[in-house]
Protein backbone atom coordinates (compact mmCIF):
# COMPACT_ATOMS: atom_id res chain seq x y z
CA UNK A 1 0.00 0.00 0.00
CA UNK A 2 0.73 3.28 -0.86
CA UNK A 3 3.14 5.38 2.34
CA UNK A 4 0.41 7.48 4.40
CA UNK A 5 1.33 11.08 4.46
CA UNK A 6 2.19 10.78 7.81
CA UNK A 7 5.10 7.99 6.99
CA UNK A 8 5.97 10.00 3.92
CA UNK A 9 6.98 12.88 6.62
CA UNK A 10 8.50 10.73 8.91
CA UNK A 11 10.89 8.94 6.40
CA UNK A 12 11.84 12.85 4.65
CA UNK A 13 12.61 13.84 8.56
CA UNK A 14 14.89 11.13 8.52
CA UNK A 15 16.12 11.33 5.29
CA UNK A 16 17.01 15.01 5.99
CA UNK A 17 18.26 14.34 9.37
CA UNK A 18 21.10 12.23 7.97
CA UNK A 19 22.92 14.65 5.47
CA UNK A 20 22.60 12.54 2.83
CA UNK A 21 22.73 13.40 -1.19
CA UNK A 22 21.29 10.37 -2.22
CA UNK A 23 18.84 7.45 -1.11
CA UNK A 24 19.17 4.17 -2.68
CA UNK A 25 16.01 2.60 -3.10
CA UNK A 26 15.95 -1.15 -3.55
CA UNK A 27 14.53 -4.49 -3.62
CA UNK A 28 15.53 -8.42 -4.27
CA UNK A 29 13.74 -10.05 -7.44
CA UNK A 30 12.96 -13.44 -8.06
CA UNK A 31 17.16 -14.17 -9.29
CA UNK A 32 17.96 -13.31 -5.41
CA UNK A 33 19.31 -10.16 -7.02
CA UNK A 34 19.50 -6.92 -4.60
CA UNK A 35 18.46 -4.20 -7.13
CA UNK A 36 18.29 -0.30 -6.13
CA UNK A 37 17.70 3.10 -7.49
CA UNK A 38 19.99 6.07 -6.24
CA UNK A 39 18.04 9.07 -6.62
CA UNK A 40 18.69 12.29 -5.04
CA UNK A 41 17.34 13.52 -1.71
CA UNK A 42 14.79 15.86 -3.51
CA UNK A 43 13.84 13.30 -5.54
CA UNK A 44 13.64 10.31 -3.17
CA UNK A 45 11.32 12.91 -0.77
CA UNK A 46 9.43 13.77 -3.77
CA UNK A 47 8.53 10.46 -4.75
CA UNK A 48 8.06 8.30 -0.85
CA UNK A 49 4.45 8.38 -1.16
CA UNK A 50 3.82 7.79 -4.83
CA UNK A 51 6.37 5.28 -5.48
CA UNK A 52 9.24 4.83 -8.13
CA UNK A 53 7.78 3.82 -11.41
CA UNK A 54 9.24 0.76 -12.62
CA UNK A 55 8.98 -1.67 -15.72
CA UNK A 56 7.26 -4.96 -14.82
CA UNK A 57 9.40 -6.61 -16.26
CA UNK A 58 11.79 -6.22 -12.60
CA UNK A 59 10.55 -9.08 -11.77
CA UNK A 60 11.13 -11.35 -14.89
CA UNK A 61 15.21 -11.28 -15.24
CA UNK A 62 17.25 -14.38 -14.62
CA UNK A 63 20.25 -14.68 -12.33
CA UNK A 64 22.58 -14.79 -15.63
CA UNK A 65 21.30 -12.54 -18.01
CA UNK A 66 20.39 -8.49 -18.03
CA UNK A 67 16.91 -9.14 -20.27
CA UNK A 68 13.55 -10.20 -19.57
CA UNK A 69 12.50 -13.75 -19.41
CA UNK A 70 10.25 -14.33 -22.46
CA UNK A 71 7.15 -16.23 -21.92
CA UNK A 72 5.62 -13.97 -18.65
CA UNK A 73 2.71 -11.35 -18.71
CA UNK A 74 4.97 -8.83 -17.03
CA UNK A 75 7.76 -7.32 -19.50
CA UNK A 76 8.78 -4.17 -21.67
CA UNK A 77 4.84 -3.55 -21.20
CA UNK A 78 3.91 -2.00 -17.79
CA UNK A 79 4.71 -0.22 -14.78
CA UNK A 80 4.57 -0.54 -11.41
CA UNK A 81 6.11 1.78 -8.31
CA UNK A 82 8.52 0.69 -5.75
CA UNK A 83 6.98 2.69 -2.41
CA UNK A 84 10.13 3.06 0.58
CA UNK A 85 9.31 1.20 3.62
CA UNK A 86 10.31 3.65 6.54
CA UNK A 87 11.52 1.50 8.96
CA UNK A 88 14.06 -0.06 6.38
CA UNK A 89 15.88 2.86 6.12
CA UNK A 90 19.71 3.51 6.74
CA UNK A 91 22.82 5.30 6.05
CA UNK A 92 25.41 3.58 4.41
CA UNK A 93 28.91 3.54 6.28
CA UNK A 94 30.89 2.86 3.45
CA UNK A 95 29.77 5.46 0.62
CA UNK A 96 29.27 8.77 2.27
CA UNK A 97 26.23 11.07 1.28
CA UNK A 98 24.43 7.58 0.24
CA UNK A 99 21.34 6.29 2.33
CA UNK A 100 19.29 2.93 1.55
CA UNK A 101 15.55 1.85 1.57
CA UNK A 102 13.48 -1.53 0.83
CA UNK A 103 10.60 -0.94 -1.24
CA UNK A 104 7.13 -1.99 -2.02
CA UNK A 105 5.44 -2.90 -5.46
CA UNK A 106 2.20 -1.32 -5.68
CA UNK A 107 -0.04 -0.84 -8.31
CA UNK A 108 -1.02 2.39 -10.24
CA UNK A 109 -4.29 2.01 -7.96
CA UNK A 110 -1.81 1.84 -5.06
CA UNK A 111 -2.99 -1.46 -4.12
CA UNK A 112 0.00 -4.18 -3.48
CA UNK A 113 1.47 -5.62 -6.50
CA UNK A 114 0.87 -9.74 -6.95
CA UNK A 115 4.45 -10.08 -7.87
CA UNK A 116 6.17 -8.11 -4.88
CA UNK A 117 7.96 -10.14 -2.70
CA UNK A 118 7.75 -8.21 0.60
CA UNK A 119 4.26 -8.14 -0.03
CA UNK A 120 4.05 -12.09 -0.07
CA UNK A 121 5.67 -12.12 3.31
CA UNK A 122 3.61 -9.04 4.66
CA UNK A 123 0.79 -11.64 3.90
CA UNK A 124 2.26 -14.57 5.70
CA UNK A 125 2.87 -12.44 8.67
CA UNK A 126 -0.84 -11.53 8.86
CA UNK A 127 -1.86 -14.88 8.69
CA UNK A 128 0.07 -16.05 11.43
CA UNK A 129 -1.12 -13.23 13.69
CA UNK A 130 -4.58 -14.07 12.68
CA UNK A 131 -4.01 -17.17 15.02
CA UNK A 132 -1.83 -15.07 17.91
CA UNK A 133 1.16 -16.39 17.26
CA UNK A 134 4.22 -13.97 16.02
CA UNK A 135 7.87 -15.17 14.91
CA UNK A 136 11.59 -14.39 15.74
CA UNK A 137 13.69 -14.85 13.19
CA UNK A 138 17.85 -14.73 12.19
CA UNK A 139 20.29 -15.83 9.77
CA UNK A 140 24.16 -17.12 10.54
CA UNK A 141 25.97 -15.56 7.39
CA UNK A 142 28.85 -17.61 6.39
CA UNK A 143 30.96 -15.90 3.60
CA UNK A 144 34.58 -16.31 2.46
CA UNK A 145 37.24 -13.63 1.91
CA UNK A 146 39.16 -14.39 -1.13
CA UNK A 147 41.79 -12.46 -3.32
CA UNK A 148 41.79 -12.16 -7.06
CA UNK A 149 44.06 -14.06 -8.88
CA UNK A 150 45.18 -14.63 -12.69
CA UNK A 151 43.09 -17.96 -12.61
CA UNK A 152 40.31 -16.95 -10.64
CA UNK A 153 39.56 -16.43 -7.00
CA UNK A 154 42.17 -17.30 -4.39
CA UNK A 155 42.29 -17.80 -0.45
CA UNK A 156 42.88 -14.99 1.17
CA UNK A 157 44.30 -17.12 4.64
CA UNK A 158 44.11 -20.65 5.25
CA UNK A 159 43.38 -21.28 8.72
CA UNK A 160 40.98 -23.98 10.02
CA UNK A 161 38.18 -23.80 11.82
CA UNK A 162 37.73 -21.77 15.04
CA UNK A 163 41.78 -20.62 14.65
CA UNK A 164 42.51 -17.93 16.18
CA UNK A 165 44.99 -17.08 13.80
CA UNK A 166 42.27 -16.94 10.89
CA UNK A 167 40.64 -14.05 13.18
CA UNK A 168 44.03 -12.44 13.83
CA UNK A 169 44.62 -12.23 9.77
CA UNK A 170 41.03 -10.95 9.14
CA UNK A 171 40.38 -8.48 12.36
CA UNK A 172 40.79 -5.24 11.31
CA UNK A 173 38.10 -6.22 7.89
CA UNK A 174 35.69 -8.41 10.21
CA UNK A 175 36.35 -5.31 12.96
CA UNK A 176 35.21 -2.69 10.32
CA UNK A 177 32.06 -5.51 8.63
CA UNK A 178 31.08 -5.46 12.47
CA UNK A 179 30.94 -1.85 13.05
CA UNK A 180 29.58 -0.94 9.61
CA UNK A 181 26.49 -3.69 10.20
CA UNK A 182 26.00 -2.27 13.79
CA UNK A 183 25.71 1.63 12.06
CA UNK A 184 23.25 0.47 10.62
CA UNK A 185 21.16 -1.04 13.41
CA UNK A 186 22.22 -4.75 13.17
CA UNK A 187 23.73 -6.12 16.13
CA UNK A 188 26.54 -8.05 16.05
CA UNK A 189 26.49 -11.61 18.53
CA UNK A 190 29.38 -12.72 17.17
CA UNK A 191 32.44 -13.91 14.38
CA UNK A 192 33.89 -17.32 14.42
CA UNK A 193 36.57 -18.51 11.83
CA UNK A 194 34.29 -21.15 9.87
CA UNK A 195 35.77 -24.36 8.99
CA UNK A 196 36.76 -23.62 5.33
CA UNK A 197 39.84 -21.97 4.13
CA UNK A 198 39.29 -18.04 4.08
CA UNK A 199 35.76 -18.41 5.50
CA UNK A 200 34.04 -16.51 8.64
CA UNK A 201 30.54 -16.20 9.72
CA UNK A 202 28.92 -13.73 11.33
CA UNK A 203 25.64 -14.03 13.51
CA UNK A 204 23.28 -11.20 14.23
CA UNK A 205 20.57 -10.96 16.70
CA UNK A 206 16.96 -11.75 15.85
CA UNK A 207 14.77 -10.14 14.85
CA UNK A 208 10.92 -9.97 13.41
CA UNK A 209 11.22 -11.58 9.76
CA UNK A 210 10.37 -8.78 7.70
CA UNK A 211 13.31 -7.17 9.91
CA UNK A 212 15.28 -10.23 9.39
CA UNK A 213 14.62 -10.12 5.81
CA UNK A 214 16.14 -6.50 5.46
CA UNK A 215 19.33 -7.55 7.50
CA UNK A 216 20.20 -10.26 5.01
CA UNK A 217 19.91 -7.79 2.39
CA UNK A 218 22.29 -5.18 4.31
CA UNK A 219 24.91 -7.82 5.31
CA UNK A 220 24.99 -8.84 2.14
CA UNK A 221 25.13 -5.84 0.78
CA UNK A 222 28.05 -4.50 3.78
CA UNK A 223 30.05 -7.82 3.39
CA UNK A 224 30.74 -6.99 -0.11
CA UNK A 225 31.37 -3.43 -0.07
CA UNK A 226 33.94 -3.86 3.17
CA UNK A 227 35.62 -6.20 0.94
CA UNK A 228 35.81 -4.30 -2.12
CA UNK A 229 37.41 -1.92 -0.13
CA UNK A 230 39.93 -4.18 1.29
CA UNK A 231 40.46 -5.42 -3.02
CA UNK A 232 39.03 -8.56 -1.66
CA UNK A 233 35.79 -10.14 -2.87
CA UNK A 234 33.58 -11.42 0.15
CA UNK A 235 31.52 -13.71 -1.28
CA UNK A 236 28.61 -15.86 0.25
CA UNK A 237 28.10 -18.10 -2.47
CA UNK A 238 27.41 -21.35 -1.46
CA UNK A 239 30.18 -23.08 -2.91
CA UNK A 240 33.34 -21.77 -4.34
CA UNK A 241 35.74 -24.88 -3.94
CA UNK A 242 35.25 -28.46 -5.25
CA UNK A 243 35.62 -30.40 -2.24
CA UNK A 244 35.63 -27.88 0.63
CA UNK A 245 33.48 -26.19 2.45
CA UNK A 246 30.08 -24.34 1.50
CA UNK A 247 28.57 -20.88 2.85
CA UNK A 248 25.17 -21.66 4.57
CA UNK A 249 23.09 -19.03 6.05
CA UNK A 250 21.20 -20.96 8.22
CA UNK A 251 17.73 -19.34 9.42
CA UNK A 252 16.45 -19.51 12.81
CA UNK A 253 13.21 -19.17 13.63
CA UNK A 254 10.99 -19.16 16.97
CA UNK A 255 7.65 -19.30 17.63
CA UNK A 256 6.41 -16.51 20.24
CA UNK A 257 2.99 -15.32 21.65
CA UNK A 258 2.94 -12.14 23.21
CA UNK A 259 5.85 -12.75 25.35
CA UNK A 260 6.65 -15.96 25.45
CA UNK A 261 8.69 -18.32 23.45
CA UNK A 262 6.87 -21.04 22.58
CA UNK A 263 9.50 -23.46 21.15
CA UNK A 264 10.13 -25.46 24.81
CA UNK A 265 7.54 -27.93 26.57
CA UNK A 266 10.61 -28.99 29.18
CA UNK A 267 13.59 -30.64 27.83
CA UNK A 268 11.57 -31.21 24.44
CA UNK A 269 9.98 -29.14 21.93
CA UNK A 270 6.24 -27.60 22.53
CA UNK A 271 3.04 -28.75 20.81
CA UNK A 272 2.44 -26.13 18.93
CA UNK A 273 6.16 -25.57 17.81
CA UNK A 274 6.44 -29.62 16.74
CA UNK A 275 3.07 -28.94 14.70
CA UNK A 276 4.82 -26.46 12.95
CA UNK A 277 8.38 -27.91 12.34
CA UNK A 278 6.10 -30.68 11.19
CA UNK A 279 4.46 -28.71 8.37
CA UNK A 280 8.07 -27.72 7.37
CA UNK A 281 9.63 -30.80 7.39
CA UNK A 282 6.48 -32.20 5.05
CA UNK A 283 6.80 -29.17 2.28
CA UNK A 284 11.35 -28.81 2.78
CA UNK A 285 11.49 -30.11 -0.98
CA UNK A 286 9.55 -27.57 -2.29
CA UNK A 287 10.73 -25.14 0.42
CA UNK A 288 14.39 -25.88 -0.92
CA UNK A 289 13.69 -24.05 -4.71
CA UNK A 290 13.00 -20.99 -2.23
CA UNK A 291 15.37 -21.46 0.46
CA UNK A 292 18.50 -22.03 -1.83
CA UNK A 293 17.08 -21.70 -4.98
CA UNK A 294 20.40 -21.09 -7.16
CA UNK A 295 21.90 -23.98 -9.20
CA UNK A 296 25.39 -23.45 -7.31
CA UNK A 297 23.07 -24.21 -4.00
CA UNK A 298 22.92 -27.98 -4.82
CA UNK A 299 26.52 -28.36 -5.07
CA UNK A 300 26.95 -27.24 -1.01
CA UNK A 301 24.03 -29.22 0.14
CA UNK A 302 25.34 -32.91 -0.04
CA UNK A 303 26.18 -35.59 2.76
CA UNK A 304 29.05 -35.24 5.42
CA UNK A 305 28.84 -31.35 4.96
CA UNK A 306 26.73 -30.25 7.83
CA UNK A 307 24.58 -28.85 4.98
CA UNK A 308 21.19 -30.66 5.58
CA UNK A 309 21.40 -33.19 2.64
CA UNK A 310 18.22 -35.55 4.21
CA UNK A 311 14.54 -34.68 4.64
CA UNK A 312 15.36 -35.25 8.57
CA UNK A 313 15.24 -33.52 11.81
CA UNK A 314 17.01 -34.14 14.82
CA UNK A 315 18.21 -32.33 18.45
CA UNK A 316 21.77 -30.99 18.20
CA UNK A 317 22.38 -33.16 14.66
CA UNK A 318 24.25 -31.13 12.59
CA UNK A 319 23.61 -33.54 9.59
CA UNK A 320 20.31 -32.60 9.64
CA UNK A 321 18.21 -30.14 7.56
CA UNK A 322 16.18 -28.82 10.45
CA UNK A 323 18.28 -29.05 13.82
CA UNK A 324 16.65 -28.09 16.95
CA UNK A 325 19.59 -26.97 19.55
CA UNK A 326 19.08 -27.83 22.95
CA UNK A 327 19.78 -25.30 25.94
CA UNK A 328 22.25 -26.26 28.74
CA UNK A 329 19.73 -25.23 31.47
CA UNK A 330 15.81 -25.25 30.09
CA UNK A 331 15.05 -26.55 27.12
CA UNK A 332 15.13 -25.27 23.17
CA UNK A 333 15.11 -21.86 22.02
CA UNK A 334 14.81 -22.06 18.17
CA UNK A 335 14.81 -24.42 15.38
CA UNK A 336 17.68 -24.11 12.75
CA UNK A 337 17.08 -24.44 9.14
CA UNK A 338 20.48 -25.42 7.77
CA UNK A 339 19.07 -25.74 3.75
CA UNK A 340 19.28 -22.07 3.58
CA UNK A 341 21.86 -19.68 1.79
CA UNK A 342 23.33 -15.99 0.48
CA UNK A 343 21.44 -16.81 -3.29
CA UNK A 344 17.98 -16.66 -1.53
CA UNK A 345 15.50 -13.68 -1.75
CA UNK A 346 14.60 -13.73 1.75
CA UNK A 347 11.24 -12.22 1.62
CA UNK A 348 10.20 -15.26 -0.29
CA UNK A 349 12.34 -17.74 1.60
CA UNK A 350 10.86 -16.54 5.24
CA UNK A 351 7.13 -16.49 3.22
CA UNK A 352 7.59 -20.16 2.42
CA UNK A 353 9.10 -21.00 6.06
CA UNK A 354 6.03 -19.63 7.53
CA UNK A 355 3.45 -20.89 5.25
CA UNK A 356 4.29 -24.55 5.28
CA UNK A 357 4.71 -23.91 9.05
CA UNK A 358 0.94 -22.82 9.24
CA UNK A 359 0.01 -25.42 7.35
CA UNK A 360 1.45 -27.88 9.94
CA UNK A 361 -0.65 -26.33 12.51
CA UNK A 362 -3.79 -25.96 10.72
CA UNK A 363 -3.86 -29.85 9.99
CA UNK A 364 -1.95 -30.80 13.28
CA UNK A 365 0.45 -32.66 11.22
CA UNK A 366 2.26 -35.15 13.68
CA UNK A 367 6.41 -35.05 13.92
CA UNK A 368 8.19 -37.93 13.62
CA UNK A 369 10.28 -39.14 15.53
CA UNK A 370 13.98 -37.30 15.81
CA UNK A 371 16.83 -38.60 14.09
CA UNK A 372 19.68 -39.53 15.85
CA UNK A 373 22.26 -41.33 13.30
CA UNK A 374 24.10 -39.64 11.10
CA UNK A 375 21.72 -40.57 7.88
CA UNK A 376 24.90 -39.88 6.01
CA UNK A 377 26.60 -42.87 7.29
CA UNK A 378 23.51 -45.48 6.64
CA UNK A 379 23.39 -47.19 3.18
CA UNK A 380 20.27 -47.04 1.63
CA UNK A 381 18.44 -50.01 2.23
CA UNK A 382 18.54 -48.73 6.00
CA UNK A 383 17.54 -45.32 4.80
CA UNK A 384 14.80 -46.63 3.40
CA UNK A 385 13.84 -48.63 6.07
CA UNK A 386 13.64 -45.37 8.51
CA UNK A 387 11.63 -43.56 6.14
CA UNK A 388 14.33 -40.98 5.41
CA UNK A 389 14.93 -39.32 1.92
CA UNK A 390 17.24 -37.66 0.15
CA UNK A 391 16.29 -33.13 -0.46
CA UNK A 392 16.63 -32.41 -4.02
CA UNK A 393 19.97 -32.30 -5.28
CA UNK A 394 19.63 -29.81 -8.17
CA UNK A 395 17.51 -26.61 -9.19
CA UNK A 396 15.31 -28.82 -11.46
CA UNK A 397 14.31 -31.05 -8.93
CA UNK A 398 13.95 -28.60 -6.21
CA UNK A 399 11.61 -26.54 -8.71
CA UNK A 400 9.72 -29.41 -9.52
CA UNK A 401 8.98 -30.04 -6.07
CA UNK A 402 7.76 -26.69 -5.26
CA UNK A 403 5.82 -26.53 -8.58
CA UNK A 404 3.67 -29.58 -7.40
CA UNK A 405 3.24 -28.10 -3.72
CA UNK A 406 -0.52 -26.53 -3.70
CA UNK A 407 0.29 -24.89 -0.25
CA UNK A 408 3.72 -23.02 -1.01
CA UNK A 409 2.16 -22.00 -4.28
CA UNK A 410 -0.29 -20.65 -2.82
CA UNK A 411 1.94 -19.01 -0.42
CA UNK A 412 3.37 -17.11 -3.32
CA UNK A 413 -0.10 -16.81 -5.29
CA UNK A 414 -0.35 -17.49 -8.99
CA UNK A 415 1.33 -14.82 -10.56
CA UNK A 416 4.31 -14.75 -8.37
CA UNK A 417 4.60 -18.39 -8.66
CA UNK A 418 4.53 -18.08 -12.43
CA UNK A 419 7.03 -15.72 -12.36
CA UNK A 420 9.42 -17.55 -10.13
CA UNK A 421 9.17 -20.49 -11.45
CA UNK A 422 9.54 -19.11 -14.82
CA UNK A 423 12.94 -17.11 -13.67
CA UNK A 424 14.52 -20.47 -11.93
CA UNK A 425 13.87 -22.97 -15.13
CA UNK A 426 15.67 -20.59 -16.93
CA UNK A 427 18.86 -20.46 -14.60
CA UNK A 428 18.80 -24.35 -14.39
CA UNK A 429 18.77 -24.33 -18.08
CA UNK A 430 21.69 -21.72 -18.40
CA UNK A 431 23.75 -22.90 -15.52
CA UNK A 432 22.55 -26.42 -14.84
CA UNK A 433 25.50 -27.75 -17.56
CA UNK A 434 28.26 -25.36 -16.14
CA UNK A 435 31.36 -26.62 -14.49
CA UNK A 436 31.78 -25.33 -10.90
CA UNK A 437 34.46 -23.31 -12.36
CA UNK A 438 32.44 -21.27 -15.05
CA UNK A 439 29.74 -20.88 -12.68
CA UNK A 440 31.81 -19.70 -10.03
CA UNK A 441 33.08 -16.84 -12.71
CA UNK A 442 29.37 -16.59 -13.29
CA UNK A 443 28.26 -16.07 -9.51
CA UNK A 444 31.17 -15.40 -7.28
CA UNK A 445 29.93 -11.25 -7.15
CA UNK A 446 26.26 -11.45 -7.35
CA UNK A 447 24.93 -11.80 -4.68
């Protein structure tokens, strides 16, 4: 919906208050893509409460191309207008006299666009206030700093995991990453050297998802300026090396009403919580073309790689694709999705988390029971036995899975499902065939 004038005021206040010469006005599309608009503080005032006309076709362009996916109903023909969310806003620490925003598609009738992303989860989030319950939400954003070499990318240290010497070689970048996330109103819980060569994650608190949503676009966005600026390129792709580690950002999510954290019954996990983690466990393969929905996705997510390979969930089993960590005194506080990364768009991604969680509830879907073996490590005659099965291991699969899911489709309505289902056969077709190599080339700076 169109900004009320009172919003409009409030966001130019701010906007003026922060001696800035341009705002850049954004949003993710359906290739994962953070796209933005710099305009000038006049301009950007000028235009908060109408909205910054765009082609409809912003919604239609592939991860690996700069045109319009043929085939859609949105195109060259059309407009819609990007309207600033207020409470998205920020300064940007690393380009003085430049602000940022998150936007909303609206219509020309100012009502919300079908194909809008933030929309789709503004939607989700009603429904699951419509039965009292509310959600916490946070990523873990594993990235790697790598130099530029004559071949392609190189290691920028090779420490091992938790070394302190890996911190030591990185502080003063992951120092000014840190600072420059908590400028702009992302708190910082902590940096840990991950286990690959040249990779670090950083954790930030959690938040409400639409919140949560913007943060993954700003640490994405702040991880790769810091390291420009270092002539270093931080990526968060999720796999840059055959054979080493991947970059996860795992999502966290809690169910809360009112006050209270409902994700604990004791030692174990609550009723309500279970019913949920079971609707999400039922619709993961379709939740996976969402959730790490890039072709170079498949290549992290594979067994003995902590990445969640198996439709499984377990307490404190890193081998699993939904892991629910136990407390040391009381019981859980969250539920980690580990089949999450950087090449998401996370509007869409925390849409599909909570739909297929509703769903759970609404039907009272029952939870197994919690694996406890590495499924990794069974052959598959004893996989079978237990009922477990292998995610989808590419884009096509993952996309077929979510086109034949009535209740994530539905999540994303039928022109937004079109659309992004549309945009992702087209990367699997164009990337599907590439070597890790010239995908890598491809990849390594998008997102």
């Amino acid at each position: 919906m169109d900004l009320s004038k009172r919003e409009s005021n409030e966001l130019a206040r701010l906007v003026a208050e922060s001696d800035l010469r341009f705002v850049r006005l954004g949003w993710v599309d359906n290739a994962g893509i953070y796209r933005s608009h710099a305009l000038s503080v006049n301009h950007f005032c000028e235009l908060a409460s109408k909205g910054l006309g765009l082609a409809s076709g912003v919604q239609a362009v592939p991860v690996h191309q700069d045109s319009v996916a043929a085939g859609l109903p949105i195109g060259a023909v059309g407009q819609v207008w990007l309207v600033p969310d207020r409470k998205s806003f920020r300064s940007l620490p690393w380009q003085a006299g430049h602000g940022s925003a998150m936007g909303a598609f609206v219509t020309a009738e100012g009502e919300p666009w079908p194909y809008c992303p933030r929309t789709t989860l503004t939607r989700q989030l009603q429904d699951l206030a419509e039965v009292g319950l509310h959600m916490e939400t946070a990523f873990e954003h594993e990235f790697m700093l790598l130099r530029r070499g004559e071949n392609g990318p190189e290691h920028f240290e090779e420490s091992h995991y938790a070394a302190t010497h890996g911190l030591d070689k990185a502080g003063p970048i992951l120092d000014e990453m840190a600072l420059a996330l908590e400028s702009q109103g992302i708190t910082v819980e902590s940096i840990l050297k991950e286990a690959g060569l040249s990779q670090f994650e950083i954790a930030t608190l959690h938040a409400d998802p639409m919140q949560s949503a913007d943060h993954f676009v700003a640490v994405r966005e702040t991880l790769s300026a810091v390291g420009l600026g270092h002539n270093l390129i931080a990526t968060p792709l999720p796999l840059v090396f055959e054979n080493e580690s991947g970059n996860g950002w795992h999502l966290h999510f809690s169910l809360w009403q009112e006050d209270r954290n409902l994700t604990a019954d004791g030692p174990n996990l609550a009723p309500l919580s279970a019913a949920f983690l079971a609707g999400v466990l039922e619709h993961l393969p379709g939740l996976c073309a969402l959730t790490s929905p890039s072709t170079n996705s498949f290549r992290r997510i594979r067994p003995g790689a902590w990445a969640g390979a198996y439709q499984i969930w377990g307490y404190d089993h890193k081998e699993a694709a939904l892991r629910v960590p136990t407390s040391r005194m009381g019981g859980p506080t969250n539920i980690e999705l580990k089949v999450s990364d950087a090449s998401a768009n996370p509007y869409l991604s925390l849409a599909g988390l909570i739909g297929a969680g509703l769903d759970g509830i609404k039907h009272n879907l029952g939870l197994p029971e919690a694996v406890e073996v590495d499924a990794g490590n069974l052959n598959e005659s004893e996989r079978n036995a237990r009922g477990i099965e292998a995610l989808p291991a590419s884009l096509d699969a993952a996309v077929a899975a979510l086109e034949s899911d009535p209740v994530l489709l539905e999540v994303l309505g039928p022109d937004l499902a079109e659309a992004y289902l549309h945009v992702k056969k087209e990367e699997a077709l164009a990337l599907g065939s590439l070597s890790l190599e010239e995908e890598v080339s491809q990849l390594i700076e998008t997102y």
